[in-house]
N, C-alpha and C. Protein backbone atom coordinates (compact mmCIF):
# COMPACT_ATOMS: atom_id res chain seq x y z
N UNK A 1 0.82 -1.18 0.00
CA UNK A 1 0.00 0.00 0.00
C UNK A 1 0.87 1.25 0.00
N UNK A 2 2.07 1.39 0.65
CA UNK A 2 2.64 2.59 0.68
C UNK A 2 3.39 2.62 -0.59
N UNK A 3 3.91 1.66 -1.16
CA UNK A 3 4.20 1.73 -2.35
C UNK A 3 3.14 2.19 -3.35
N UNK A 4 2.01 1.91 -3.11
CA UNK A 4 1.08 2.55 -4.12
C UNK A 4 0.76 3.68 -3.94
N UNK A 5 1.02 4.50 -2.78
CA UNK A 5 0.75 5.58 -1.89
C UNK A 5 1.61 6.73 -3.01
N UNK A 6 2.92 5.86 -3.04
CA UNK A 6 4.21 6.97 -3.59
C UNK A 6 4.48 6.80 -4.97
N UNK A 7 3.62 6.28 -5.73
CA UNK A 7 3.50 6.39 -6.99
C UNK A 7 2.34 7.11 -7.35
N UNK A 8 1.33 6.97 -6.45
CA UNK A 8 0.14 7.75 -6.76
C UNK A 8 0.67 9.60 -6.48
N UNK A 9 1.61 9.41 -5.58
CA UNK A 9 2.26 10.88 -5.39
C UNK A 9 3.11 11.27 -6.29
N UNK A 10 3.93 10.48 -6.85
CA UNK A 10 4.97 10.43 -7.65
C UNK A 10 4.29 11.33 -9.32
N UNK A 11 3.11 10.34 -9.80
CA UNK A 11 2.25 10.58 -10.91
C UNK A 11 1.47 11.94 -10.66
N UNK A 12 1.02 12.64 -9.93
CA UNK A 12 -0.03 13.46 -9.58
C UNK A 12 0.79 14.60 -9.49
N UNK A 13 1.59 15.32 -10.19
CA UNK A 13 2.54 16.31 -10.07
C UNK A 13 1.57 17.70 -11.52
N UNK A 14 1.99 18.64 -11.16
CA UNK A 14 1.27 19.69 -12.59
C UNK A 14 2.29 19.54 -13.53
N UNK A 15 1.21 19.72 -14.64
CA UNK A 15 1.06 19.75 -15.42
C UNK A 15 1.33 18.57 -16.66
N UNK A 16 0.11 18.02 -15.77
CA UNK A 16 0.03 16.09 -16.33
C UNK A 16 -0.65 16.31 -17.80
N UNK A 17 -0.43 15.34 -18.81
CA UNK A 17 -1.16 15.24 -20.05
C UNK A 17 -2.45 14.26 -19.48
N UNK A 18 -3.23 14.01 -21.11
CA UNK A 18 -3.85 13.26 -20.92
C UNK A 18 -3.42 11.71 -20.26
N UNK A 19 -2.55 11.16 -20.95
CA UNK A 19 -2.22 10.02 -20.09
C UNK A 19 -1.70 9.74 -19.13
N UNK A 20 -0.88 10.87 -18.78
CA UNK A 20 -0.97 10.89 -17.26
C UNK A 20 -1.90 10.79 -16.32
N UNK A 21 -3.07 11.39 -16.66
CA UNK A 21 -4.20 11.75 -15.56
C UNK A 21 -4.97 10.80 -15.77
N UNK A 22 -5.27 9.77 -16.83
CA UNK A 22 -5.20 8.61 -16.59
C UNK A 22 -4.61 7.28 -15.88
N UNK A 23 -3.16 7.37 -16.06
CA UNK A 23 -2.39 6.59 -15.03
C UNK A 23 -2.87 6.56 -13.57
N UNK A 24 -3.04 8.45 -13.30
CA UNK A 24 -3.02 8.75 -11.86
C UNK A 24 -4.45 8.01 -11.65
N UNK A 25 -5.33 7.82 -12.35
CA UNK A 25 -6.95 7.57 -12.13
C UNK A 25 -7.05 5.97 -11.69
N UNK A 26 -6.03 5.62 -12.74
CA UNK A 26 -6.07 3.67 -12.22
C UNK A 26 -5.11 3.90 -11.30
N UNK A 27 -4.58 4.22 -10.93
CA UNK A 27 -3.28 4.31 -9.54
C UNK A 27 -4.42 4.54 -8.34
N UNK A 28 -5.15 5.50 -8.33
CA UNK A 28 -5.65 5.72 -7.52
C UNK A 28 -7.02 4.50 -6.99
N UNK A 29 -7.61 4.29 -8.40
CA UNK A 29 -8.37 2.85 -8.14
C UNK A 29 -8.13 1.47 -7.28
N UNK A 30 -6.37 1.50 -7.86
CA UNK A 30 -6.34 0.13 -7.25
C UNK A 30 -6.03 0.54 -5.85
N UNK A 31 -5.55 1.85 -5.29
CA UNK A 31 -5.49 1.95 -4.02
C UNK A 31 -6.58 1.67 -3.20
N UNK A 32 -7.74 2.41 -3.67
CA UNK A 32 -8.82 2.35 -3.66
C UNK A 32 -9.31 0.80 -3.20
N UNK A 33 -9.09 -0.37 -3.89
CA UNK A 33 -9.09 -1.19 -3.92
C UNK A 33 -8.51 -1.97 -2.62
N UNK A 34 -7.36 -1.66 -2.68
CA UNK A 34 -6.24 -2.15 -1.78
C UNK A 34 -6.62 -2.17 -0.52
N UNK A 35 -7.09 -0.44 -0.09
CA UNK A 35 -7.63 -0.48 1.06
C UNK A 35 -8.67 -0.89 1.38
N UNK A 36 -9.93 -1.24 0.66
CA UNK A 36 -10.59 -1.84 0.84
C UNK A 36 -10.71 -3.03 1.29
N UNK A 37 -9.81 -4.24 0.58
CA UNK A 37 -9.18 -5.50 0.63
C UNK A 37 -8.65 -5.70 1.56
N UNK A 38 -7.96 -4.80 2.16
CA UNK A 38 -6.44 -4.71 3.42
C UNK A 38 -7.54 -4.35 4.78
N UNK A 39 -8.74 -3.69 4.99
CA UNK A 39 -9.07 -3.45 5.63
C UNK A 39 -8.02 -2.14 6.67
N UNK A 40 -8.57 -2.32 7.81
CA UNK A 40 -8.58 -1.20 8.51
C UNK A 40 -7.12 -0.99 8.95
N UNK A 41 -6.19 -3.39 9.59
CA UNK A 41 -5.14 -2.95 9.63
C UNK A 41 -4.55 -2.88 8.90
N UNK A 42 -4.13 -2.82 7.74
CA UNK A 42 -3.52 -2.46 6.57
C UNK A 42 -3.20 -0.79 6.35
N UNK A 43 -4.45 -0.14 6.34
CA UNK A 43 -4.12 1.15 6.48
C UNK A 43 -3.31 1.78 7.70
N UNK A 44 -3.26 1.29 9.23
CA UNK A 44 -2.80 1.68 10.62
C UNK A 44 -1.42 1.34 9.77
N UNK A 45 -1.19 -0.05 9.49
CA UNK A 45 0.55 -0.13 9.15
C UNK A 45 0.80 0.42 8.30
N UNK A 46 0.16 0.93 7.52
CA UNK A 46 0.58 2.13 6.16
C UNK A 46 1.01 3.71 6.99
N UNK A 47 0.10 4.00 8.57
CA UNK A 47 0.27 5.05 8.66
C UNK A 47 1.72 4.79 9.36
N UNK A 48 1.73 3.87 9.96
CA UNK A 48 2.55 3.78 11.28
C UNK A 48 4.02 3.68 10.21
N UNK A 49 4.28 3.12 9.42
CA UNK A 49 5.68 3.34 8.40
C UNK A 49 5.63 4.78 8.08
N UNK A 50 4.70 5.23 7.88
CA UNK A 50 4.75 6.95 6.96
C UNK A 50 5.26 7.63 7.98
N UNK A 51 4.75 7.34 9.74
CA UNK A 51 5.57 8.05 10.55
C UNK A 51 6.72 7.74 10.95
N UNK A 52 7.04 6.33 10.80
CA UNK A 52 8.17 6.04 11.48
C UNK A 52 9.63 6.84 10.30
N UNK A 53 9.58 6.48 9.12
CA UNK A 53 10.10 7.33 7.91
C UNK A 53 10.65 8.57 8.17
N UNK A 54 9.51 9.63 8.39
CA UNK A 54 9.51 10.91 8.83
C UNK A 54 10.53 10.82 10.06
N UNK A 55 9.99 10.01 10.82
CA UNK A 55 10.68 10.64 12.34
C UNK A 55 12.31 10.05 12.06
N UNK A 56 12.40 8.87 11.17
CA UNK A 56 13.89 8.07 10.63
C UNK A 56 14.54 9.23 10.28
N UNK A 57 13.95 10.01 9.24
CA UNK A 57 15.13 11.31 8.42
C UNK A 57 15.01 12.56 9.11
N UNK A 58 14.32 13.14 10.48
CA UNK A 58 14.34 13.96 10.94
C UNK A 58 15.71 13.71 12.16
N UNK A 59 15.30 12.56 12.19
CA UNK A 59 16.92 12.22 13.07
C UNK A 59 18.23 12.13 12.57
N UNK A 60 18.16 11.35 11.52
CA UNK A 60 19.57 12.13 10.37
C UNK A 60 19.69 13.60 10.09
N UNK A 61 18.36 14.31 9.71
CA UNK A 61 18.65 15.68 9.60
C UNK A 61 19.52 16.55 10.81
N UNK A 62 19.29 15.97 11.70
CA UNK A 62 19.69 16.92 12.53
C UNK A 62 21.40 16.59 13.14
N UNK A 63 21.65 15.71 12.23
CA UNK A 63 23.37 15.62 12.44
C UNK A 63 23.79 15.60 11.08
N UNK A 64 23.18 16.26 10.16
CA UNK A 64 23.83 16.26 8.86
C UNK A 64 24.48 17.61 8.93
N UNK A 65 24.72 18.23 9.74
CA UNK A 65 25.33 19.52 9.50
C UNK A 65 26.74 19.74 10.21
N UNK A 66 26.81 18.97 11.06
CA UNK A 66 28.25 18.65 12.02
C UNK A 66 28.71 17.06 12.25
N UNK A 67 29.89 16.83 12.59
CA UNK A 67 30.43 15.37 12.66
C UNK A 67 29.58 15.03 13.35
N UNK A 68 29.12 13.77 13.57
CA UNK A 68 28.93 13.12 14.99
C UNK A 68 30.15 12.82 16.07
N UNK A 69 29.57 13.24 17.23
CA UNK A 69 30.58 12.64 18.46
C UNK A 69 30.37 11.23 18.79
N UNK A 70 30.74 10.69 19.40
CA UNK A 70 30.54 9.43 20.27
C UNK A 70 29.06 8.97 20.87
N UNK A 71 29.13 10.42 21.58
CA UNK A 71 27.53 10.19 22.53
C UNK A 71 26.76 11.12 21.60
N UNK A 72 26.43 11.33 20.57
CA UNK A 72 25.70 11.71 19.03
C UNK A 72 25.37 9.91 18.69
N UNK A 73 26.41 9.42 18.53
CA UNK A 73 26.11 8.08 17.78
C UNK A 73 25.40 7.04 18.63
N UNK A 74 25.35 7.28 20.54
CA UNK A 74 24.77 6.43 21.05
C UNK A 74 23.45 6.94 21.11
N UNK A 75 23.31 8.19 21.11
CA UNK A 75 21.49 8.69 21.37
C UNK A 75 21.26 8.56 20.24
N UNK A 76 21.86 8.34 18.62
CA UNK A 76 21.07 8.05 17.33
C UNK A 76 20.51 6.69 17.76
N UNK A 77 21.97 5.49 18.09
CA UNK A 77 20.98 4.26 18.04
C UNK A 77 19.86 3.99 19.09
N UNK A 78 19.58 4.51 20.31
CA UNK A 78 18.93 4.85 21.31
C UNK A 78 17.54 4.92 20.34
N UNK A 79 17.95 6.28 19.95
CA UNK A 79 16.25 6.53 19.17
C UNK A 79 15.93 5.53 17.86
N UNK A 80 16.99 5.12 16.83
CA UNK A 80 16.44 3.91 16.65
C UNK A 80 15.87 3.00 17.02
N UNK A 81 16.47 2.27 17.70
CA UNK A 81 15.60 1.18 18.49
C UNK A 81 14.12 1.70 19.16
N UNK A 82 14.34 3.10 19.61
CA UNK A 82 13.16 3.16 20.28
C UNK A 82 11.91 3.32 19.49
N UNK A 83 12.79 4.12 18.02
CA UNK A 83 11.34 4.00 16.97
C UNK A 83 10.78 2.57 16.37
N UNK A 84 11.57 1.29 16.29
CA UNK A 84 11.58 0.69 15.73
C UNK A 84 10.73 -0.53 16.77
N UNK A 85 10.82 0.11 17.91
CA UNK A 85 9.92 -0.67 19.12
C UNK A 85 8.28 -0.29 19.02
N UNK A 86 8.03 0.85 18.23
CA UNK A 86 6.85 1.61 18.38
C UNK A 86 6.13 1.15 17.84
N UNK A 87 4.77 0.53 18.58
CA UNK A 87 3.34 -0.03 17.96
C UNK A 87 2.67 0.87 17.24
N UNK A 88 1.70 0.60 16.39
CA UNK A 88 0.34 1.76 16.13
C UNK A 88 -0.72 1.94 17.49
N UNK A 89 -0.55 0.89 18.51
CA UNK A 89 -1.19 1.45 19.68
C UNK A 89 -0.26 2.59 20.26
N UNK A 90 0.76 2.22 20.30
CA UNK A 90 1.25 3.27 21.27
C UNK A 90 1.35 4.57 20.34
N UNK A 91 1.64 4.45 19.01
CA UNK A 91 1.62 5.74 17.73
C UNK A 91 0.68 6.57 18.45
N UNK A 92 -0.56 5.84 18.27
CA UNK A 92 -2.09 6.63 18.48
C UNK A 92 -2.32 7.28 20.19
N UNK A 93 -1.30 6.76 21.42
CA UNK A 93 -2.00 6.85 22.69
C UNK A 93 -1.26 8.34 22.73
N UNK A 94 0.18 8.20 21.84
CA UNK A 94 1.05 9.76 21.90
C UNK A 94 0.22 10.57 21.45
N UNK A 95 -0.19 10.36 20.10
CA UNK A 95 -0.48 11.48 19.09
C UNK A 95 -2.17 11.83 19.99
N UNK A 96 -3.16 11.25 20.65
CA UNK A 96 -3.90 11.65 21.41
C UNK A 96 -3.85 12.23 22.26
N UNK A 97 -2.89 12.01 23.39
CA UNK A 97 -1.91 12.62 24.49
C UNK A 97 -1.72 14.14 24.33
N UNK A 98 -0.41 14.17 22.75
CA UNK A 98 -0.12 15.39 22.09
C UNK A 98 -1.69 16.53 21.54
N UNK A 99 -2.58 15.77 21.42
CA UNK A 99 -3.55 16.92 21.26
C UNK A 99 -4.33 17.02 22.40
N UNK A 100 -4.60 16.29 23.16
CA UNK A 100 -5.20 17.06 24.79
C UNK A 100 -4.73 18.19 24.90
N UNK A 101 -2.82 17.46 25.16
CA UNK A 101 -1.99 18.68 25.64
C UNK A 101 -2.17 20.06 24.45
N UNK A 102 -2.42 19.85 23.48
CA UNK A 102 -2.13 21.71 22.96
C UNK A 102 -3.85 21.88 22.98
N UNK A 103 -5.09 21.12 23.17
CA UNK A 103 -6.22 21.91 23.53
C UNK A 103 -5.92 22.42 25.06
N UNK A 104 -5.60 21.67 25.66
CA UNK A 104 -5.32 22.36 27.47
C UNK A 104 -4.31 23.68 27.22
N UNK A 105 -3.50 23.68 26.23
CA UNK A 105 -2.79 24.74 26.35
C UNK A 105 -3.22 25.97 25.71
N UNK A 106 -4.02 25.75 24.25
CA UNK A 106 -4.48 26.80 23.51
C UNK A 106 -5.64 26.91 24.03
């Protein structure tokens, strides 16, 4: 599914021709499809990779600009493992958590 996710993104760019916007139309069908087929967990593990991804290259980003030290390289693998431990239950109990907290705050 996420593979179909990033071709359907990949195809859907401006200034598509006609057969492009065709491609994008059956791309989008069989997703369509997919999730249907895959049901509900299918989509949770589609989300739960899309975040884990994100949070993978936000942690490289932030040592791409200076060497790493020693204790740089033990809190990278630290947070590896710790992303790589992460359920879609526990995904969902944060990201619920995280919006209490900014309605209590805003």
């Amino acid at each position: 599914m996420v593979e179909q996710i990033r071709k359907l993104q990949g195809l859907n760019r401006p200034g598509a021709g006609w057969w492009r916007q065709r491609r994008v139309w059956r791309a989008r069908e069989r997703l369509v499809d997919m999730m249907t087929a895959g049901g509900l967990e299918l989509l949770n593990e589609a989300e739960l990779r899309h975040w884990k991804s994100h949070a993978m290259v936000e942690l490289f980003l932030k040592f791409m600009d200076s060497p790493m030290r020693q204790d740089d390289t033990a809190e990278t693998l630290a947070r590896i493992e710790a992303l790589n431990a992460v359920t879609y239950e526990k995904y969902q109990q944060a990201k619920k958590a995280l919006a209490e907290e900014k309605a209590a705050a805003g």
